[in-house]
PDB file of N, CA and C in Angstrom:
ATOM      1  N   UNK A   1     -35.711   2.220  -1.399  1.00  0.00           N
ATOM      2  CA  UNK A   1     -35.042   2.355  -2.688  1.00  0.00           C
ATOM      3  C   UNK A   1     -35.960   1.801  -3.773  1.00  0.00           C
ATOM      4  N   UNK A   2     -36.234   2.411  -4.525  1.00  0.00           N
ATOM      5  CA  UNK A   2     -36.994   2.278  -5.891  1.00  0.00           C
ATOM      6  C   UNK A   2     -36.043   1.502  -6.739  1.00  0.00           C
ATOM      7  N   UNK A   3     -36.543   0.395  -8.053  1.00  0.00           N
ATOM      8  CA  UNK A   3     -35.888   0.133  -8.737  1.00  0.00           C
ATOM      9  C   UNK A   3     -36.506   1.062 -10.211  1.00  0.00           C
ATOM     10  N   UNK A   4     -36.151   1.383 -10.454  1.00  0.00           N
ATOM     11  CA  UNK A   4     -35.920   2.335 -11.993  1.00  0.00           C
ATOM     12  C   UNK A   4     -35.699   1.272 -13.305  1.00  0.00           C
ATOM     13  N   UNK A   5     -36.006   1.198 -14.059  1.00  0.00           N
ATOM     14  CA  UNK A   5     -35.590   0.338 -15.228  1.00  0.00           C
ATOM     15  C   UNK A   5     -34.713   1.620 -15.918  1.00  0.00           C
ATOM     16  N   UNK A   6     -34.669   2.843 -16.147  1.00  0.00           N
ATOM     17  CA  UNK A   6     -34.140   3.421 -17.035  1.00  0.00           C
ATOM     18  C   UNK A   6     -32.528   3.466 -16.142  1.00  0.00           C
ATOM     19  N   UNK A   7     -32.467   3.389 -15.504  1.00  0.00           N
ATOM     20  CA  UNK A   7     -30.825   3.084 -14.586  1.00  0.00           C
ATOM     21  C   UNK A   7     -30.051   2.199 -15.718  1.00  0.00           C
ATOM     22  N   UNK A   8     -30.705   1.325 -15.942  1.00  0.00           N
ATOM     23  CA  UNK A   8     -30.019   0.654 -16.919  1.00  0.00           C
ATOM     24  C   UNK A   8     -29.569   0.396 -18.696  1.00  0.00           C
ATOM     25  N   UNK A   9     -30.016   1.957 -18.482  1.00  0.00           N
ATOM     26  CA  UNK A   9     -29.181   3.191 -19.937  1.00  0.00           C
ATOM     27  C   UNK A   9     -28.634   3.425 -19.713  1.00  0.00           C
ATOM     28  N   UNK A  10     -28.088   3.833 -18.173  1.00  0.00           N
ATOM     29  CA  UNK A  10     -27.257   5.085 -17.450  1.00  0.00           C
ATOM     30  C   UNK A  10     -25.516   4.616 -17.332  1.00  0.00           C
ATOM     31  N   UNK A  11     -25.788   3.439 -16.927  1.00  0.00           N
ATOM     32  CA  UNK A  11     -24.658   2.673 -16.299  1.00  0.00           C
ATOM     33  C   UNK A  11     -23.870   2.408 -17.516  1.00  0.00           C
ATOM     34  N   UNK A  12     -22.502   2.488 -17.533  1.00  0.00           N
ATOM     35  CA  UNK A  12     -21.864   1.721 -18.232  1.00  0.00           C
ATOM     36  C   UNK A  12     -21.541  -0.066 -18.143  1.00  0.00           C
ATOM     37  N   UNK A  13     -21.441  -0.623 -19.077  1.00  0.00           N
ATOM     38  CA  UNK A  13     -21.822  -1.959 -18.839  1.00  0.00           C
ATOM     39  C   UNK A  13     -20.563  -2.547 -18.693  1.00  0.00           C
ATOM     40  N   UNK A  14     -19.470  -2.113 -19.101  1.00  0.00           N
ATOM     41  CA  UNK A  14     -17.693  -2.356 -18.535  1.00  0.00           C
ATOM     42  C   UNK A  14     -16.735  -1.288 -18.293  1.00  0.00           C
ATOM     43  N   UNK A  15     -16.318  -1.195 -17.477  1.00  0.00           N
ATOM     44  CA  UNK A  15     -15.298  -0.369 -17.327  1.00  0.00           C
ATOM     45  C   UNK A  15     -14.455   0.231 -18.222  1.00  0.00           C
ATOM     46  N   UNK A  16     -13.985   1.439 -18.710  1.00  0.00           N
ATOM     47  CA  UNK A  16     -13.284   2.205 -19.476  1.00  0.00           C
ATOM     48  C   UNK A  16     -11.932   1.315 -19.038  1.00  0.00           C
ATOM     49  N   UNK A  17     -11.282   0.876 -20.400  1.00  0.00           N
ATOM     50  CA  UNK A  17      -9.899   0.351 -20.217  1.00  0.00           C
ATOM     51  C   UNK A  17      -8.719   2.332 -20.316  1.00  0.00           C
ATOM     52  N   UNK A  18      -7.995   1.748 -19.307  1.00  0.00           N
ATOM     53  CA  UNK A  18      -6.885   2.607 -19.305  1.00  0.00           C
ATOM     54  C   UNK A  18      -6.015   2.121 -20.460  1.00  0.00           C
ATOM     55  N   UNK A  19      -4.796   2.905 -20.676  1.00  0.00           N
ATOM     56  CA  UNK A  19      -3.783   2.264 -21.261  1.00  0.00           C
ATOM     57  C   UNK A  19      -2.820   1.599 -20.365  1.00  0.00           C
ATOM     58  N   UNK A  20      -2.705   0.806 -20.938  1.00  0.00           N
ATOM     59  CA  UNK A  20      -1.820  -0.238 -20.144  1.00  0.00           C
ATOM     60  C   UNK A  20      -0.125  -0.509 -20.384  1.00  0.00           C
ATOM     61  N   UNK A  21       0.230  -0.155 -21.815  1.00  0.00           N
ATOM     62  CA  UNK A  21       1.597  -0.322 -22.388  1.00  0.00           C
ATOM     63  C   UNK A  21       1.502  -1.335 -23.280  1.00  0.00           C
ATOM     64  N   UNK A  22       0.139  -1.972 -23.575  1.00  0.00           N
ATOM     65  CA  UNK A  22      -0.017  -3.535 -24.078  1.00  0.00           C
ATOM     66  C   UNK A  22      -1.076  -3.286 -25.565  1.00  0.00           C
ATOM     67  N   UNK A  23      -1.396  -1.767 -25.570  1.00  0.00           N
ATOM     68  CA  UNK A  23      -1.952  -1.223 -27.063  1.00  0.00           C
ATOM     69  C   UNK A  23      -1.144  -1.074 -27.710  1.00  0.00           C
ATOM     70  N   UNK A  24      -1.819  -0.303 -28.830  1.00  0.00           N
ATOM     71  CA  UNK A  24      -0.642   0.589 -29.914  1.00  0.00           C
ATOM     72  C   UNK A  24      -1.773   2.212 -29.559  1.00  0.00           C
ATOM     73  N   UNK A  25      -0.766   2.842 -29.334  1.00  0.00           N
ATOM     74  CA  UNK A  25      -0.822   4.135 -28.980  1.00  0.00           C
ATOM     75  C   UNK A  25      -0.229   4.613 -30.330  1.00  0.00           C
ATOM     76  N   UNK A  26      -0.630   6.126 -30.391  1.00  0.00           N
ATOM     77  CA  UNK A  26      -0.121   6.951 -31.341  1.00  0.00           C
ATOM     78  C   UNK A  26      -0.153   6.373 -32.778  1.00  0.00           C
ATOM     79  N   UNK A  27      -0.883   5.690 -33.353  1.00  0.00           N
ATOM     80  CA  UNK A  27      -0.749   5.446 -34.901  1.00  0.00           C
ATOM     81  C   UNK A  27      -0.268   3.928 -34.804  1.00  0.00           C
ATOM     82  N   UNK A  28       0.931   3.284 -33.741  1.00  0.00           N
ATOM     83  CA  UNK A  28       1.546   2.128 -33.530  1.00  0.00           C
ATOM     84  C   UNK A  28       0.458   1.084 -34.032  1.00  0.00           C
ATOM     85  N   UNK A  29       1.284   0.023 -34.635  1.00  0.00           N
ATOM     86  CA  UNK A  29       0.589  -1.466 -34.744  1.00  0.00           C
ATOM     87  C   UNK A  29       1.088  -2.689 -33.456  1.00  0.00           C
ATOM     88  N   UNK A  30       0.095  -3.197 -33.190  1.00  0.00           N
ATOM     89  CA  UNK A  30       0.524  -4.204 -32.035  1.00  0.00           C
ATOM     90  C   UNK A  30       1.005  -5.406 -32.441  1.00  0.00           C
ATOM     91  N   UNK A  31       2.088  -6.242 -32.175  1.00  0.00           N
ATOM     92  CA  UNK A  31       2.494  -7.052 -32.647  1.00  0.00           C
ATOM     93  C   UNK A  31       1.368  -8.164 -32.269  1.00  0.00           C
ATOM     94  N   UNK A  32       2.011  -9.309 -32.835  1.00  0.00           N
ATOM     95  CA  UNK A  32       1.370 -10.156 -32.367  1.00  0.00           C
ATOM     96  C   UNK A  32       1.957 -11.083 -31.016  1.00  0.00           C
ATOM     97  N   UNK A  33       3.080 -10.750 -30.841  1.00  0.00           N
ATOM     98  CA  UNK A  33       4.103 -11.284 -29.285  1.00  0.00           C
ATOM     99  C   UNK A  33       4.946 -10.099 -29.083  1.00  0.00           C
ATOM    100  N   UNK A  34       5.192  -9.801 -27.812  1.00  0.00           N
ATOM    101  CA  UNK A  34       6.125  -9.170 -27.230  1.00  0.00           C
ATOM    102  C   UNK A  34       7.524  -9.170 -27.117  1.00  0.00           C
ATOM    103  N   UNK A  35       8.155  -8.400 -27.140  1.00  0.00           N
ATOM    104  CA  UNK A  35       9.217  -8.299 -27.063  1.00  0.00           C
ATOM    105  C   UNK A  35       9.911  -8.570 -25.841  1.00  0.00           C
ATOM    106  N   UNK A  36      10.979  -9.372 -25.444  1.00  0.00           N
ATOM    107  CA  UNK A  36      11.500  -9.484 -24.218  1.00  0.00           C
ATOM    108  C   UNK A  36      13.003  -9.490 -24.299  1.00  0.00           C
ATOM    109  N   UNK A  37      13.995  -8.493 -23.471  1.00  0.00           N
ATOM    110  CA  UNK A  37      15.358  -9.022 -23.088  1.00  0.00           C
ATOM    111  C   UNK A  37      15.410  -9.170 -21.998  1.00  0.00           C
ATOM    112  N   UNK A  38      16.474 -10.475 -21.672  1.00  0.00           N
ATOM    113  CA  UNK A  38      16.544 -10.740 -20.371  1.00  0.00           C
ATOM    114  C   UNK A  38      18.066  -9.979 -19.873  1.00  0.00           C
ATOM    115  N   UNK A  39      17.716  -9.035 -18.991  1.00  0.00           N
ATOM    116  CA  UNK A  39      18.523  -8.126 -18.695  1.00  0.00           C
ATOM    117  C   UNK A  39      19.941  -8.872 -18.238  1.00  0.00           C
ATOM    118  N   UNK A  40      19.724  -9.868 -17.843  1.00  0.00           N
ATOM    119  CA  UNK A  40      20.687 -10.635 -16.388  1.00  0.00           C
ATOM    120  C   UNK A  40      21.802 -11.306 -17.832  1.00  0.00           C
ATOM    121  N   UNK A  41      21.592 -11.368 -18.936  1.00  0.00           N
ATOM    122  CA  UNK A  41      22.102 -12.071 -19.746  1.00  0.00           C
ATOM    123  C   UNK A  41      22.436 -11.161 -20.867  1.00  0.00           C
ATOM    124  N   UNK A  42      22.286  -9.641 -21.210  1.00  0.00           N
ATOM    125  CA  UNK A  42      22.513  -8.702 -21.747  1.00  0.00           C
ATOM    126  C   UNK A  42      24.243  -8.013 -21.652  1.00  0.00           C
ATOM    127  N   UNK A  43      25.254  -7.699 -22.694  1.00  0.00           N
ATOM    128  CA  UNK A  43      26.508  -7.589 -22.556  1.00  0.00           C
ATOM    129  C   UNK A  43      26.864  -5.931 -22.751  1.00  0.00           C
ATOM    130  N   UNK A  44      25.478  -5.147 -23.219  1.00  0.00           N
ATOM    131  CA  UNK A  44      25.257  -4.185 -23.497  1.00  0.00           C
ATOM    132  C   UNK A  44      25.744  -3.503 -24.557  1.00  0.00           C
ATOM    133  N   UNK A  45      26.017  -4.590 -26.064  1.00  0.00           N
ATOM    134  CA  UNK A  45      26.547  -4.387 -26.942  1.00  0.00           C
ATOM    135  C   UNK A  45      25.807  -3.356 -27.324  1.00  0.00           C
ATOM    136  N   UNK A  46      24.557  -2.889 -27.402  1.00  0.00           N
ATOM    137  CA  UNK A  46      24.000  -1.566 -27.797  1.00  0.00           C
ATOM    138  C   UNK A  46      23.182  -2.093 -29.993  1.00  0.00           C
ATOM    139  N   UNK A  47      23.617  -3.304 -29.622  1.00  0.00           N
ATOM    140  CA  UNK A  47      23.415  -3.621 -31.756  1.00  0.00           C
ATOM    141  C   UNK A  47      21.954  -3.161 -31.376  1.00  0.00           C
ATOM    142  N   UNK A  48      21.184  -3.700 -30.858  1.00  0.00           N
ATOM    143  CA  UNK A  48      19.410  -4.094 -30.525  1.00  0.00           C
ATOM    144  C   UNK A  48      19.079  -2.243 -31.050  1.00  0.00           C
ATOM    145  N   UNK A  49      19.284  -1.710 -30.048  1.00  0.00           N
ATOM    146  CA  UNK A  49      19.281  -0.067 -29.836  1.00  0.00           C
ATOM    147  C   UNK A  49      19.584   0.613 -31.089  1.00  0.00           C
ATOM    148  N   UNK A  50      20.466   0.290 -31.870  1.00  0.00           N
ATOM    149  CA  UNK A  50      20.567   0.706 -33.142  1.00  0.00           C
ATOM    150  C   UNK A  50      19.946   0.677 -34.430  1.00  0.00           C
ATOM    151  N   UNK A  51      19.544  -0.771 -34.184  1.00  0.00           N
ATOM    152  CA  UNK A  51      18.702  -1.459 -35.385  1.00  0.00           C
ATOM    153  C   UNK A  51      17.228  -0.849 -35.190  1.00  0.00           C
ATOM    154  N   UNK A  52      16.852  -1.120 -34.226  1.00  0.00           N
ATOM    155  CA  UNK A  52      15.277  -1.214 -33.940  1.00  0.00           C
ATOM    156  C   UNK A  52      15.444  -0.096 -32.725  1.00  0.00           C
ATOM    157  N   UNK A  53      15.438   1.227 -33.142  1.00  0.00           N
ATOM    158  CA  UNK A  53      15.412   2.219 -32.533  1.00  0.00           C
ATOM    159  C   UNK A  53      14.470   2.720 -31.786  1.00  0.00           C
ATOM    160  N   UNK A  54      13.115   2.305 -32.359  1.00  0.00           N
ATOM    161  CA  UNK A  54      11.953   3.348 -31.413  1.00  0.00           C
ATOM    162  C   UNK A  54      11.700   1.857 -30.788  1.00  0.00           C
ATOM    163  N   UNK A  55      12.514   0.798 -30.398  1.00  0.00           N
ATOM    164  CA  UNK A  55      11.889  -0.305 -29.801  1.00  0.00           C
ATOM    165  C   UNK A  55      12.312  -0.695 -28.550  1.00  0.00           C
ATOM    166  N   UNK A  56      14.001  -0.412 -28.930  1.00  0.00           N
ATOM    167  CA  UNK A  56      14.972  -0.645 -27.814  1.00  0.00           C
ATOM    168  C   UNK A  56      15.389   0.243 -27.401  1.00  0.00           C
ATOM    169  N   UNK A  57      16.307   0.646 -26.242  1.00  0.00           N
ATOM    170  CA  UNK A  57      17.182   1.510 -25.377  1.00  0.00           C
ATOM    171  C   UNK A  57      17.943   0.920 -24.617  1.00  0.00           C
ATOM    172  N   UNK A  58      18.985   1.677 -24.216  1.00  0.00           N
ATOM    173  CA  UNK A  58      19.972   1.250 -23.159  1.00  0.00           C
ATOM    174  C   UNK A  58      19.653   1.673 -21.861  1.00  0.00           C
ATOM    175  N   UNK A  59      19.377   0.824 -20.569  1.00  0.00           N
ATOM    176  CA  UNK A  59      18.531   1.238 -19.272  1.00  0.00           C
ATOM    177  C   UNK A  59      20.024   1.698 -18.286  1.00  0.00           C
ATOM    178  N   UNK A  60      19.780   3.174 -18.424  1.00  0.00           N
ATOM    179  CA  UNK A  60      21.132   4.228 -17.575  1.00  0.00           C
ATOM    180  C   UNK A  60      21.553   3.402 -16.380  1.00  0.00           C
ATOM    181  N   UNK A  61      21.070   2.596 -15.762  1.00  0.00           N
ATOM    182  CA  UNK A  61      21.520   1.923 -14.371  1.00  0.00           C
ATOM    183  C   UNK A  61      22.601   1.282 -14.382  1.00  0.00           C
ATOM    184  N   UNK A  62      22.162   0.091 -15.243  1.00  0.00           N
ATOM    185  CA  UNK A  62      22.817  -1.741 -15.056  1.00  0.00           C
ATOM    186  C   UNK A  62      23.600  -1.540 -17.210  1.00  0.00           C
ATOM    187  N   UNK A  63      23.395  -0.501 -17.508  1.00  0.00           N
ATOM    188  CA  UNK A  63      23.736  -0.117 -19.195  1.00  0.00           C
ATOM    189  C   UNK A  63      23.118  -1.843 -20.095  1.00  0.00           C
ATOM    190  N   UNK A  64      21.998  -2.205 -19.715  1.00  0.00           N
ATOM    191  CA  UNK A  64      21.918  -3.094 -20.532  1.00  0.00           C
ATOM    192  C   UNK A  64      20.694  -2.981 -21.138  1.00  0.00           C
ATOM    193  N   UNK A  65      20.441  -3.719 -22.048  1.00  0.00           N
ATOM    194  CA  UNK A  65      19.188  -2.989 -23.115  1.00  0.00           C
ATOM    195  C   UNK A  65      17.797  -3.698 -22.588  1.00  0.00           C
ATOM    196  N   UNK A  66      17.225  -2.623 -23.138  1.00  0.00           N
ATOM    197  CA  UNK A  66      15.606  -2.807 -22.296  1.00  0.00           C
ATOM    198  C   UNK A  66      14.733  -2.441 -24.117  1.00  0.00           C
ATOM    199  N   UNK A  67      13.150  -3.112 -23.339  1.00  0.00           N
ATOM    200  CA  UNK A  67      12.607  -3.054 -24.562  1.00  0.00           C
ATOM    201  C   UNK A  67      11.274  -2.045 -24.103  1.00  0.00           C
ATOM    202  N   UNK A  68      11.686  -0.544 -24.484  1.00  0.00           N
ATOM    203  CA  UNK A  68      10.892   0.791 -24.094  1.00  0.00           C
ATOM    204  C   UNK A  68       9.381   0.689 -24.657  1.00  0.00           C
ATOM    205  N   UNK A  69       9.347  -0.014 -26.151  1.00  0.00           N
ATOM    206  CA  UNK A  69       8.082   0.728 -26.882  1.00  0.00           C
ATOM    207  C   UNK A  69       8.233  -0.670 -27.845  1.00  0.00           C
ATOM    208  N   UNK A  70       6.957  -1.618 -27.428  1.00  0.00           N
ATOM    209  CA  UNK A  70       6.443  -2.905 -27.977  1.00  0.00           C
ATOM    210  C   UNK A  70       6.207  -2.144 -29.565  1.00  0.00           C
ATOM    211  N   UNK A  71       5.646  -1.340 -29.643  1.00  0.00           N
ATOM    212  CA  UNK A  71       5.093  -1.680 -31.181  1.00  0.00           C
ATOM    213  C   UNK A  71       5.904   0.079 -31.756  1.00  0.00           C
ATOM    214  N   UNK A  72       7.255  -0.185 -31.632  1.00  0.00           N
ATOM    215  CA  UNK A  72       7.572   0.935 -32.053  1.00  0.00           C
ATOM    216  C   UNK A  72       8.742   0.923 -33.425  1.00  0.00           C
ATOM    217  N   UNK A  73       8.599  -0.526 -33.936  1.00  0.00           N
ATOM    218  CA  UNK A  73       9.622  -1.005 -34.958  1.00  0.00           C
ATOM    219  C   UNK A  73       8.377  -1.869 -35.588  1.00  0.00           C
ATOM    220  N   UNK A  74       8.701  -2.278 -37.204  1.00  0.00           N
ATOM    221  CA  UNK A  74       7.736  -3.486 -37.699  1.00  0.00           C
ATOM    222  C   UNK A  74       8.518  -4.487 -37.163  1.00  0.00           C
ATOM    223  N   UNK A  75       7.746  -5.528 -37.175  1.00  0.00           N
ATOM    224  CA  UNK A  75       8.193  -7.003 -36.628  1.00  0.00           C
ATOM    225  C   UNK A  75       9.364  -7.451 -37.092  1.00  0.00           C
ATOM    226  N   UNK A  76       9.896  -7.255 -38.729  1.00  0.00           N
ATOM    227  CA  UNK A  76      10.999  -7.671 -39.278  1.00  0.00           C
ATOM    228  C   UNK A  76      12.003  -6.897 -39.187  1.00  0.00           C
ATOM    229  N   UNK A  77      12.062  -5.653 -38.597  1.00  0.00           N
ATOM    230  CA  UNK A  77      13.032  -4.855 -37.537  1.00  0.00           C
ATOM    231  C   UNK A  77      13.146  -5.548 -36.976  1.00  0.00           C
ATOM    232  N   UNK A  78      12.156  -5.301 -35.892  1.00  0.00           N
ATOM    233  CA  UNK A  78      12.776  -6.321 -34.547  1.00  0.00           C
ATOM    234  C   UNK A  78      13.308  -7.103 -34.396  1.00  0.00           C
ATOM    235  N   UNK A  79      12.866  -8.378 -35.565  1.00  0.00           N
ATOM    236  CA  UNK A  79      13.657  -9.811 -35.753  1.00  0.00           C
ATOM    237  C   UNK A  79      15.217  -9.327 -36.075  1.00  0.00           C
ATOM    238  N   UNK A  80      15.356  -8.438 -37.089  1.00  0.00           N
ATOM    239  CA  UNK A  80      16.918  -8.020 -37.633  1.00  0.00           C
ATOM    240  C   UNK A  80      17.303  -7.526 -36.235  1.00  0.00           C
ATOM    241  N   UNK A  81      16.902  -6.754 -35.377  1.00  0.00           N
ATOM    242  CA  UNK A  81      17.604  -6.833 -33.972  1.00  0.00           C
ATOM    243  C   UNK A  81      17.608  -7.631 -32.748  1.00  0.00           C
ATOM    244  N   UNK A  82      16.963  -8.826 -32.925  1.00  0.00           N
ATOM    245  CA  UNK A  82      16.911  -9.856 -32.022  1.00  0.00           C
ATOM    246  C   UNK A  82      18.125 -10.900 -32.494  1.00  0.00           C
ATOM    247  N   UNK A  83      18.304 -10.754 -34.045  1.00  0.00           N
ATOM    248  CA  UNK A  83      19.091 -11.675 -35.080  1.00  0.00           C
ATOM    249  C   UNK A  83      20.586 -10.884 -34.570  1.00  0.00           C
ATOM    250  N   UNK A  84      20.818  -9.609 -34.320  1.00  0.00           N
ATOM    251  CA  UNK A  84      22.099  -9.094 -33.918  1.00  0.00           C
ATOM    252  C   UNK A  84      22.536  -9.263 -33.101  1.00  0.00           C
ATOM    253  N   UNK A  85      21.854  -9.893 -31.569  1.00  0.00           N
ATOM    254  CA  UNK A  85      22.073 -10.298 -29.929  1.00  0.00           C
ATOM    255  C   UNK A  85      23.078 -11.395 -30.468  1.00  0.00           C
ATOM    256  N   UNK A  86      24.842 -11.016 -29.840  1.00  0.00           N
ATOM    257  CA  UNK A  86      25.767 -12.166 -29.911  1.00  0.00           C
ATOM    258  C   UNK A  86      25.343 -12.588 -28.315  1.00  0.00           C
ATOM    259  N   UNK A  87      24.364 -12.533 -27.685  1.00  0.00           N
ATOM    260  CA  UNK A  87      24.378 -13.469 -26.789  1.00  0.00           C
ATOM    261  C   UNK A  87      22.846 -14.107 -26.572  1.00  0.00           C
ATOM    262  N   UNK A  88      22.067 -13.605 -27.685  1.00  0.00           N
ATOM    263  CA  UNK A  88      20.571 -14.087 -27.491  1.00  0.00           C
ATOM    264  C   UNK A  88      19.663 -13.943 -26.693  1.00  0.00           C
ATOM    265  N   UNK A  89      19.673 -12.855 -25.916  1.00  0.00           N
ATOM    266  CA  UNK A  89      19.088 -12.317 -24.508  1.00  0.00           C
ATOM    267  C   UNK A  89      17.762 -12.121 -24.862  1.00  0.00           C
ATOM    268  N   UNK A  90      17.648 -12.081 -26.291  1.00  0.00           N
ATOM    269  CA  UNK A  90      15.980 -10.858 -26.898  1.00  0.00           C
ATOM    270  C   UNK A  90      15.337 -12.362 -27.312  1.00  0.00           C
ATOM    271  N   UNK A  91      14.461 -12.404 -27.052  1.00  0.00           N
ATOM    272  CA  UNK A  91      13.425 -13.487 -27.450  1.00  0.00           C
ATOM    273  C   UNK A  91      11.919 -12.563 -27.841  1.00  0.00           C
ATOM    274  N   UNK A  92      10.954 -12.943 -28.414  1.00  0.00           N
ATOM    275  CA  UNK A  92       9.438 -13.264 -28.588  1.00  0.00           C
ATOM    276  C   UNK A  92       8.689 -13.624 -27.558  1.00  0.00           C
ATOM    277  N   UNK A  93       8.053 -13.035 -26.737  1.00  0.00           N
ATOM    278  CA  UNK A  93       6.926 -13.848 -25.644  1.00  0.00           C
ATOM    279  C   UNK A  93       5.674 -13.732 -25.970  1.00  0.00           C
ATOM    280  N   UNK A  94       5.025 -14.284 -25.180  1.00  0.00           N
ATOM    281  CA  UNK A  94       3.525 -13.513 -25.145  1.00  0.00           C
ATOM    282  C   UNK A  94       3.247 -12.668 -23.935  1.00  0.00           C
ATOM    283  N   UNK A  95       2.300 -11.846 -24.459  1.00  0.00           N
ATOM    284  CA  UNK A  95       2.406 -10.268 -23.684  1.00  0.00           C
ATOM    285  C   UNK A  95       1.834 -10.907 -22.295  1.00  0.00           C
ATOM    286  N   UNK A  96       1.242 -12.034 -22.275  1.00  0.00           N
ATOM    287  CA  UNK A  96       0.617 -12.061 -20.601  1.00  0.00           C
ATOM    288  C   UNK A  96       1.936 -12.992 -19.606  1.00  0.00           C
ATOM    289  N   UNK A  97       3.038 -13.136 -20.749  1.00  0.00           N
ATOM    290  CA  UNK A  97       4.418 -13.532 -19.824  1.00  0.00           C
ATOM    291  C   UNK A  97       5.193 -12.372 -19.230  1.00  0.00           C
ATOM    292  N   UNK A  98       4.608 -11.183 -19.919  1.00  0.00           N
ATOM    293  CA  UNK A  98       5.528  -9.803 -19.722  1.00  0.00           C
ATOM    294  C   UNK A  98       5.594  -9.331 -17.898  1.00  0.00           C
ATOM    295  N   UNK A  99       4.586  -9.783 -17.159  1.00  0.00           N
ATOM    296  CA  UNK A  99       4.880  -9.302 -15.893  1.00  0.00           C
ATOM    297  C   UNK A  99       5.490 -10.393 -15.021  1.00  0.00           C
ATOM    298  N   UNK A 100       5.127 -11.279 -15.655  1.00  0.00           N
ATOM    299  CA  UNK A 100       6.237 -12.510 -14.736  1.00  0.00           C
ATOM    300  C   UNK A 100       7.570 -12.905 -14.946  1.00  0.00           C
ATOM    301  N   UNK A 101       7.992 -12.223 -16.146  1.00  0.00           N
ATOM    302  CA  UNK A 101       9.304 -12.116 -16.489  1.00  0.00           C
ATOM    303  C   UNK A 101      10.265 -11.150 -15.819  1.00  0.00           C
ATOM    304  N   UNK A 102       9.072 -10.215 -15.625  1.00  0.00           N
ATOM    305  CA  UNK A 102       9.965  -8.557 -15.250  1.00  0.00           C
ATOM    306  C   UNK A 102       9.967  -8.942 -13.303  1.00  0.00           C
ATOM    307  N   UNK A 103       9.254  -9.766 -13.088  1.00  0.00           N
ATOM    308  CA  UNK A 103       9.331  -9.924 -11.559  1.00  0.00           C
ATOM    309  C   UNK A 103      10.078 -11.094 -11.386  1.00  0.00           C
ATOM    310  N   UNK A 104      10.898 -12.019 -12.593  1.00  0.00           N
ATOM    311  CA  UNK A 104      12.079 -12.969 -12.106  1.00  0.00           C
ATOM    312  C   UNK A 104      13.088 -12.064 -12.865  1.00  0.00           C
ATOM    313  N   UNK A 105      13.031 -10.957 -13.609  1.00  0.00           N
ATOM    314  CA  UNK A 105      14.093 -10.203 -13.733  1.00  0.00           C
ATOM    315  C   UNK A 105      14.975  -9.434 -12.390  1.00  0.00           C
ATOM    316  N   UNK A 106      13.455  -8.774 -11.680  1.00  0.00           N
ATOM    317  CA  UNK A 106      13.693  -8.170 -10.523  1.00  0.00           C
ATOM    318  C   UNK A 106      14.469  -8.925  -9.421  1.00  0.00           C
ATOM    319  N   UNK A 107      13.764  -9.827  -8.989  1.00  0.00           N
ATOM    320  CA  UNK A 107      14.793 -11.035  -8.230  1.00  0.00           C
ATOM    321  C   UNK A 107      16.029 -11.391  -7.845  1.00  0.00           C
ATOM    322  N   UNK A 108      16.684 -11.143  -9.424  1.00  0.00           N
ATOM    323  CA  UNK A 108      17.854 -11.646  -9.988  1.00  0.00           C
ATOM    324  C   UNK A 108      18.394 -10.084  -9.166  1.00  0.00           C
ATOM    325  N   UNK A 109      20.158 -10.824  -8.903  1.00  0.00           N
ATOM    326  CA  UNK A 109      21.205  -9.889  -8.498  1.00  0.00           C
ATOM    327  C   UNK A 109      21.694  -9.552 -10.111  1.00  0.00           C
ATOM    328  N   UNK A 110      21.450  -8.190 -10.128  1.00  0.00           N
ATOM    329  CA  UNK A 110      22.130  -7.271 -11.504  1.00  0.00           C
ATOM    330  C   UNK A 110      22.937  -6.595 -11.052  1.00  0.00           C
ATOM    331  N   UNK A 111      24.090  -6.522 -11.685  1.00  0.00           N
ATOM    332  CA  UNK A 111      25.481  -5.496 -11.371  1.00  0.00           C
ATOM    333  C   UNK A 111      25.903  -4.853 -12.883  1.00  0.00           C
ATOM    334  N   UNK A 112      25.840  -3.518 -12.619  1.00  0.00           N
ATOM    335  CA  UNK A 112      26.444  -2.519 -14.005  1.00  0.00           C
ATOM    336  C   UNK A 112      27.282  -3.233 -14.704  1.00  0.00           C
ATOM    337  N   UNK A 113      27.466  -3.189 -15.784  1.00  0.00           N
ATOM    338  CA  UNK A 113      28.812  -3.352 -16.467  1.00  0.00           C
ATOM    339  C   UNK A 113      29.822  -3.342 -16.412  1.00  0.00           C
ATOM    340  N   UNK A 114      31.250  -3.634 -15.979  1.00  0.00           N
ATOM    341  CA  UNK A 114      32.753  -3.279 -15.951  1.00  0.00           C
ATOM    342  C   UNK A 114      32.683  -3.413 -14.697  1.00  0.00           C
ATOM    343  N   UNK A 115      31.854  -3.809 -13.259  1.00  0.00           N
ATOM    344  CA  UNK A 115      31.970  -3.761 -11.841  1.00  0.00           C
ATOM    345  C   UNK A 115      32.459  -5.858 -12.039  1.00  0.00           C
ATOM    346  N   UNK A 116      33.035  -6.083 -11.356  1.00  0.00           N
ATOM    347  CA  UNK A 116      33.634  -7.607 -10.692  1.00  0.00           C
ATOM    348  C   UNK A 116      32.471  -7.866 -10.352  1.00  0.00           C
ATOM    349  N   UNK A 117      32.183  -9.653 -10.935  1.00  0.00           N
ATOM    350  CA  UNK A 117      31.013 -10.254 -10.203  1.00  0.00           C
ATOM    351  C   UNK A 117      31.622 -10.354  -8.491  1.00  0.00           C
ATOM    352  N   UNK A 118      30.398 -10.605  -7.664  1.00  0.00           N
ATOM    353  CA  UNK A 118      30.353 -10.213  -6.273  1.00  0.00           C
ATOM    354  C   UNK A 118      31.006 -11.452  -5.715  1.00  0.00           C
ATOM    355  N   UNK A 119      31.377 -11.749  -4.897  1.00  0.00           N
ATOM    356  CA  UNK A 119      32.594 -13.032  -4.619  1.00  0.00           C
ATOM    357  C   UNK A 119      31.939 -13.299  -3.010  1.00  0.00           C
TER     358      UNK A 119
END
């Protein structure tokens, strides 16, 4: 094997980032913290979903609100729909809390709406 010096034009010097969910895609601005509801504590009043529309949704399963699209409201949306939670479920994180949240979300026993807690 020959070493070549021009090999080292050739190569890229880091890996092409994918998208991850943690940009702003499409025109979007990235906040500066993430958005988080904690599902297990959600009543599925639906306010979040209304206010801050391209941010929040209602997740068809467990009917409680989920946060679809980080940078899809300005920040002072979001706050006016974090400010509407009568039970405070929506907090501010930082985006590198976002997968350790969603894996003590997972954990947790979730039951739909209107079903009897499990006895």
């Amino acid at each position: 094997m020959t070493n070549d010096p021009a090999l080292a034009f050739q190569v890229k010097a880091s890996e092409e980032s994918k998208p991850n969910g943690k940009e702003p895609l499409l025109g979007g601005k990235l906040h500066a913290k993430a958005v988080w509801v904690d599902e297990s504590l959600c009543i599925g009043c639906t306010y979040c979903s209304c206010v801050a529309t391209n941010t929040f949704g209602m997740e068809s399963t467990h009917g409680r609100a989920r946060v679809f699209r980080q940078d899809g409201d300005s920040t002072n949306l979001i706050q006016e729909a974090i400010d509407t939670c009568p039970v405070n479920c929506i907090e501010w994180v930082r985006f590198e809390e976002l997968d350790e949240l969603r894996l003590k979300l997972e954990a947790k026993s979730i039951r739909p709406l209107g079903l009897p807690p499990l006895r």
